[in-house]
N, C-alpha and C. Protein backbone atom coordinates (compact mmCIF):
# COMPACT_ATOMS: atom_id res chain seq x y z
N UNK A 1 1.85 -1.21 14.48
CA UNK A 1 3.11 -0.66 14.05
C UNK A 1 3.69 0.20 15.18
N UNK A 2 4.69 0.03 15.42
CA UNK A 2 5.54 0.31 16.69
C UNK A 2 5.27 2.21 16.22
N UNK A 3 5.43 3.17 17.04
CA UNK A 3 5.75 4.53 17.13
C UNK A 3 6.98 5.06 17.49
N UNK A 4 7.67 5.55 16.62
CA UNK A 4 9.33 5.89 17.13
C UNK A 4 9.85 7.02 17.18
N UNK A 5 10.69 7.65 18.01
CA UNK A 5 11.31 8.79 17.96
C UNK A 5 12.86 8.78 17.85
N UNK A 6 13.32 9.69 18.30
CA UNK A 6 15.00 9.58 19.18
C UNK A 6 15.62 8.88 20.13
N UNK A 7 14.25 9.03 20.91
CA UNK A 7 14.62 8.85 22.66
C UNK A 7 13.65 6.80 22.59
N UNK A 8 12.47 7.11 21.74
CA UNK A 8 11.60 6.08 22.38
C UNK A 8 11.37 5.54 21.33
N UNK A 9 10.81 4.09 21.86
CA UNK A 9 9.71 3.44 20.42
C UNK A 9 8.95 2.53 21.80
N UNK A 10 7.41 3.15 21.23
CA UNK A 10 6.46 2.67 21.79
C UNK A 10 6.11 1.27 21.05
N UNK A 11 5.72 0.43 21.52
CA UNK A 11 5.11 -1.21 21.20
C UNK A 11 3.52 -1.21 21.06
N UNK A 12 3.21 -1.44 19.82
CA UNK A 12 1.87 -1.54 19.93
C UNK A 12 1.03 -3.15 20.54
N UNK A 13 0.67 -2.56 21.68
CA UNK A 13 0.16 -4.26 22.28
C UNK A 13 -0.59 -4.39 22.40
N UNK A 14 -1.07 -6.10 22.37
CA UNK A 14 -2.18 -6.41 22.14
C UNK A 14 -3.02 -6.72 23.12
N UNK A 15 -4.32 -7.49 23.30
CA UNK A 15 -5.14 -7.42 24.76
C UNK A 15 -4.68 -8.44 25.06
N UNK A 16 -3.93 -9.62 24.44
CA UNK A 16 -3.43 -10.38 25.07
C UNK A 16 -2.37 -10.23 25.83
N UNK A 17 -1.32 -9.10 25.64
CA UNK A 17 -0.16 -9.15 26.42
C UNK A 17 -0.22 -7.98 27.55
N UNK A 18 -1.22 -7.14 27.62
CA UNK A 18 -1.43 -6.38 28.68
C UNK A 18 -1.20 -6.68 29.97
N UNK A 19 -1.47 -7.94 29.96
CA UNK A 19 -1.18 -8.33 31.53
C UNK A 19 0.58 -8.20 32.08
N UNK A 20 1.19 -8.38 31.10
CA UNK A 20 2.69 -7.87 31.38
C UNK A 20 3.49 -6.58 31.51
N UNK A 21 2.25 -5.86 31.36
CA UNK A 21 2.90 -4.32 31.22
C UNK A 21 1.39 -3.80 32.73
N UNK A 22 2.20 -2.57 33.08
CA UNK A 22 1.22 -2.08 34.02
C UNK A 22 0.88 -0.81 33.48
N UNK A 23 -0.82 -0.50 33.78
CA UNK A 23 -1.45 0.64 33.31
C UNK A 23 -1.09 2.30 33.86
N UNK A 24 -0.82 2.36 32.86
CA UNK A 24 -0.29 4.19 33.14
C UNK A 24 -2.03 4.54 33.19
N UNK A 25 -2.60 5.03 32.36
CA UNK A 25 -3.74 5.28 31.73
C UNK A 25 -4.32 4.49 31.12
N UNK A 26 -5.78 5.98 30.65
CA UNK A 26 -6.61 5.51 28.96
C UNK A 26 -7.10 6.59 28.86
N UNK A 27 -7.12 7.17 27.67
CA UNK A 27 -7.39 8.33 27.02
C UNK A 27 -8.52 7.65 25.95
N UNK A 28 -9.44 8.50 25.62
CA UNK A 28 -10.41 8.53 24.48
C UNK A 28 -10.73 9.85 23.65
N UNK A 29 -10.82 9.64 22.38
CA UNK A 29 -10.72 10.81 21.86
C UNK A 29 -10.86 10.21 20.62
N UNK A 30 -11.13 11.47 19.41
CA UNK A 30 -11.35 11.57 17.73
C UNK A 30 -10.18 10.51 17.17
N UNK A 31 -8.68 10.64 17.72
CA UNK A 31 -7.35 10.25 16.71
C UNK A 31 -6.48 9.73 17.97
N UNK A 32 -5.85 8.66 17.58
CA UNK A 32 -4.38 8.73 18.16
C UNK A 32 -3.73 9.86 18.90
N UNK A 33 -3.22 10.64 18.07
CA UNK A 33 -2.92 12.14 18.68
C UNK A 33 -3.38 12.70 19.45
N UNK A 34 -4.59 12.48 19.36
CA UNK A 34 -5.33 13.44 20.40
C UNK A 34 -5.41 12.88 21.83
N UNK A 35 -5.71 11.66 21.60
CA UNK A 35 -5.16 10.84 22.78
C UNK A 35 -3.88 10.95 23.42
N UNK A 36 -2.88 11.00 23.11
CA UNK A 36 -1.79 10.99 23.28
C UNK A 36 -1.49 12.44 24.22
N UNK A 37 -2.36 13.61 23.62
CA UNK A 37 -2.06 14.93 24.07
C UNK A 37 -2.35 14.87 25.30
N UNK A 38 -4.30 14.28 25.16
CA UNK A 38 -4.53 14.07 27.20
C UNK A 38 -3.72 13.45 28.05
N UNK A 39 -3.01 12.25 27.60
CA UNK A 39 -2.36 11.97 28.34
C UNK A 39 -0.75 12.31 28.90
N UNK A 40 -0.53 13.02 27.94
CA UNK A 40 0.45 13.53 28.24
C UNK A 40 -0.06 15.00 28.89
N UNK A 41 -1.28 15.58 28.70
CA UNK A 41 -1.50 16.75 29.43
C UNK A 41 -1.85 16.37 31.17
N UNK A 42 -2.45 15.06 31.39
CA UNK A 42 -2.39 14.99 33.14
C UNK A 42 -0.84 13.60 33.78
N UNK A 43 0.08 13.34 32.42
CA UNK A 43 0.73 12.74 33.11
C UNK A 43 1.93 13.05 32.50
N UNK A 44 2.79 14.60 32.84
CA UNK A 44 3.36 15.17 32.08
C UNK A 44 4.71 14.44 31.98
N UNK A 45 5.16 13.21 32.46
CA UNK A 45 6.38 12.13 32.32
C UNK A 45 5.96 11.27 31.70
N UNK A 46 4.74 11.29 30.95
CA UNK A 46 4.47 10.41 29.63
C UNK A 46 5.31 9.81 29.16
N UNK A 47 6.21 10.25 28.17
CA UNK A 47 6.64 10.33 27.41
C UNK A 47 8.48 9.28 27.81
N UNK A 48 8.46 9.44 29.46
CA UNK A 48 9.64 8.53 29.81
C UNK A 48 9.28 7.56 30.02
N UNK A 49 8.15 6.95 30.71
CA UNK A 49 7.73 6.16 31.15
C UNK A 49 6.70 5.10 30.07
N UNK A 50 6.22 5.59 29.21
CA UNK A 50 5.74 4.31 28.68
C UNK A 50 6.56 3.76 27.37
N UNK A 51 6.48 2.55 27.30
CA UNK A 51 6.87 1.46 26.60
C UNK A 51 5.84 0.99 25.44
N UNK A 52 4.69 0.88 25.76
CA UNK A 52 3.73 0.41 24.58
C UNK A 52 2.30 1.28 24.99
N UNK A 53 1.69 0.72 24.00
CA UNK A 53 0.21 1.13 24.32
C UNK A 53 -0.74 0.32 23.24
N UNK A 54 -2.33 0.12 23.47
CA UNK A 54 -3.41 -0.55 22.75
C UNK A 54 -4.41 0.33 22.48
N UNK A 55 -5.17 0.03 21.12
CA UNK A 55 -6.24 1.19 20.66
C UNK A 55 -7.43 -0.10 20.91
N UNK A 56 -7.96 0.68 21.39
CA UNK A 56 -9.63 -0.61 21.52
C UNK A 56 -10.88 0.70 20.91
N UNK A 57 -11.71 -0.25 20.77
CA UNK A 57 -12.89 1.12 20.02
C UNK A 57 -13.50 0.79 20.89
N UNK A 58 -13.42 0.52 22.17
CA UNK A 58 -14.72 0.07 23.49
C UNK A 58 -13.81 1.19 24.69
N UNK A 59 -14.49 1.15 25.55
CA UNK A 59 -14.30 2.06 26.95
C UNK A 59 -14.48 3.37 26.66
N UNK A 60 -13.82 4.50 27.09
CA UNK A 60 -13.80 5.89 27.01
C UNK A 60 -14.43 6.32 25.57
N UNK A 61 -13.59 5.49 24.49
CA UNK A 61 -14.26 6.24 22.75
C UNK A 61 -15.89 5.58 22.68
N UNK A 62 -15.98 4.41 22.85
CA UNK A 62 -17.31 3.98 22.98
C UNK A 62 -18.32 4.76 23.62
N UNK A 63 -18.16 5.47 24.78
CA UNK A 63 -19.26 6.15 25.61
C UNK A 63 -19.59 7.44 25.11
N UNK A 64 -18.15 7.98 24.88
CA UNK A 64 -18.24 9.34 23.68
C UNK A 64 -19.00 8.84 22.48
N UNK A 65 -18.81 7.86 21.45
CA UNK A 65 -19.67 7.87 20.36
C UNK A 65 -21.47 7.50 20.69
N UNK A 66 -21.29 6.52 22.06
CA UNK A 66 -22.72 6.76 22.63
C UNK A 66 -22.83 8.79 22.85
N UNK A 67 -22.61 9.27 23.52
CA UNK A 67 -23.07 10.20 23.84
C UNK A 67 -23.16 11.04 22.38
N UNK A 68 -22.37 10.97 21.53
CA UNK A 68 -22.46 12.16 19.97
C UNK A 68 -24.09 10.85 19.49
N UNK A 69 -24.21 10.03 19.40
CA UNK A 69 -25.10 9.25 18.90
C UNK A 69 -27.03 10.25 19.75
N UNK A 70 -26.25 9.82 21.09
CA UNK A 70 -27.74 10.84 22.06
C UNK A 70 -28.13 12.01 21.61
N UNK A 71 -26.78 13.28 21.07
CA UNK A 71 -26.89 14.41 21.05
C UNK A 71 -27.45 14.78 19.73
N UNK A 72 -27.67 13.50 19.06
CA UNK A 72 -27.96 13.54 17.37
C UNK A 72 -26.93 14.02 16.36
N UNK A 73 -25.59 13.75 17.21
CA UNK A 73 -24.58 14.07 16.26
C UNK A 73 -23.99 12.29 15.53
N UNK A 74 -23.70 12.90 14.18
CA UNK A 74 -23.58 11.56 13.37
C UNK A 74 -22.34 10.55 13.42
N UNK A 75 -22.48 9.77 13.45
CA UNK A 75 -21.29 8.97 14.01
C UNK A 75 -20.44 8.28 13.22
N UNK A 76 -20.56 8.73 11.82
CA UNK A 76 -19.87 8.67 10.75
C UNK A 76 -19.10 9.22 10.47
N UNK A 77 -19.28 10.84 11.11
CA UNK A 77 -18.19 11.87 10.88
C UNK A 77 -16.81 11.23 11.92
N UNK A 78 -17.19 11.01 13.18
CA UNK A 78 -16.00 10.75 14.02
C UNK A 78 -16.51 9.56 14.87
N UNK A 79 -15.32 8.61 14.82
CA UNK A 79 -15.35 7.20 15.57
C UNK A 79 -14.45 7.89 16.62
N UNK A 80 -14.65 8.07 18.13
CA UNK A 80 -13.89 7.72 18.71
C UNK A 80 -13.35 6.44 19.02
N UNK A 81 -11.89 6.58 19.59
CA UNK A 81 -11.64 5.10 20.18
C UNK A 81 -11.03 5.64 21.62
N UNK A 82 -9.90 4.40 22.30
CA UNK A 82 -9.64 4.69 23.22
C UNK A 82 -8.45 4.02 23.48
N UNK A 83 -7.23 4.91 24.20
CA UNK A 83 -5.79 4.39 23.94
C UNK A 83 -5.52 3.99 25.36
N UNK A 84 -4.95 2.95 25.74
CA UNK A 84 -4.18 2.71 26.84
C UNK A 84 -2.68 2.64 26.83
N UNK A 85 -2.18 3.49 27.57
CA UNK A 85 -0.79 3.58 27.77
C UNK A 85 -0.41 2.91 28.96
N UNK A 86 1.01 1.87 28.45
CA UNK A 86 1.59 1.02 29.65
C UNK A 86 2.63 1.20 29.78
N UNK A 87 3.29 0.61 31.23
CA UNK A 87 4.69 1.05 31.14
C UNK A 87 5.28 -0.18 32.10
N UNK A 88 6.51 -0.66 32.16
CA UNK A 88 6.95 -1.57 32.46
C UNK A 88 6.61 -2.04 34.19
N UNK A 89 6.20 -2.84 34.88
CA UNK A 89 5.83 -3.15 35.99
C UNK A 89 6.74 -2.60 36.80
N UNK A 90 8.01 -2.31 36.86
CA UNK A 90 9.12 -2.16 37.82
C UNK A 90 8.46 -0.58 38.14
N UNK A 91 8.05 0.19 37.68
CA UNK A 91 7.40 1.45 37.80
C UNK A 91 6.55 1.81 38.68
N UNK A 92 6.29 3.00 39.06
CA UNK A 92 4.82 3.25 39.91
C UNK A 92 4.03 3.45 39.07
N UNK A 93 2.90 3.42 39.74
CA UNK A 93 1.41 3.44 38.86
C UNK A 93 0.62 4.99 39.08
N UNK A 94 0.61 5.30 38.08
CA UNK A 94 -0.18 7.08 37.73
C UNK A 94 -1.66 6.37 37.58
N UNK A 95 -2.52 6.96 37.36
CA UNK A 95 -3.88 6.85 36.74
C UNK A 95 -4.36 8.06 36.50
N UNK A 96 -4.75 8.77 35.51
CA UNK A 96 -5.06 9.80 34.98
C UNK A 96 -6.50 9.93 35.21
N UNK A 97 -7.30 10.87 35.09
CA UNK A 97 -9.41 10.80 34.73
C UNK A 97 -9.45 11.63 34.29
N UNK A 98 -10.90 12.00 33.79
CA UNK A 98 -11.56 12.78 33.45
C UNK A 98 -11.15 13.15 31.55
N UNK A 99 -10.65 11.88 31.35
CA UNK A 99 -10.63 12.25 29.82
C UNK A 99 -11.59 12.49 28.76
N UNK A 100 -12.59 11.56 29.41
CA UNK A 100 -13.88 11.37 28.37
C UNK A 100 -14.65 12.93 28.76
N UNK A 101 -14.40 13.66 30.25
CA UNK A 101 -15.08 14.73 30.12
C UNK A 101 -14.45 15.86 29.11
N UNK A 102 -13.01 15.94 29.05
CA UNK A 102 -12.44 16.61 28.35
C UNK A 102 -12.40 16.81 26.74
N UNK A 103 -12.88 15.33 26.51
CA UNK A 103 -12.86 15.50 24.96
C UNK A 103 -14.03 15.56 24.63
N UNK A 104 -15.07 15.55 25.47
CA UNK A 104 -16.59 16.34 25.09
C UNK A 104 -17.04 17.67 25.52
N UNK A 105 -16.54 17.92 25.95
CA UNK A 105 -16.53 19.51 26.10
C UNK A 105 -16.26 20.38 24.86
């Protein structure tokens, strides 16, 4: 389901059409939202620049629920996942890090 505001409506896309859009990021974290915050906290033109984005429960949220799984924390309480934000090819390319350290801390 698309995400909309005033200014924007993000496209929710799929792994098949990724290849048409170029990678801003990937954030991992508890929610949507929260995702959204990291990435808008190291790529503070977020918010002009992307067009769509994909939730996968593999990469960044995967390694976090490995690591709450190591620490003996239960993995029922919180699934992470992990969001990729894209933005149209005509663009330059950002790449953000250190998300997965941020949302385990």
């Amino acid at each position: 389901m698309p995400i909309q505001d005033d200014k924007n409506k993000w496209l929710e896309i799929t792994k098949e059409e990724v290849d048409k859009y170029k990678l801003i990021g990937s954030a991992g974290g508890f929610s949507f939202g929260f995702c959204v915050y990291l990435a808008h906290k190291h790529t503070p033109d977020l918010f002009e620049r992307v067009v769509g984005y994909c939730v996968d429960e593999h990469g960044i949220g995967e390694m976090m629920n490995a690591a709450a799984r190591y620490a003996g924390l239960s993995e029922d309480k919180q699934k992470n996942i992990t969001v990729s934000f894209y933005e149209d090819r005509g663009m330059l390319l950002l790449v953000f890090t250190g998300c997965a350290i941020q949302c385990m801390i």
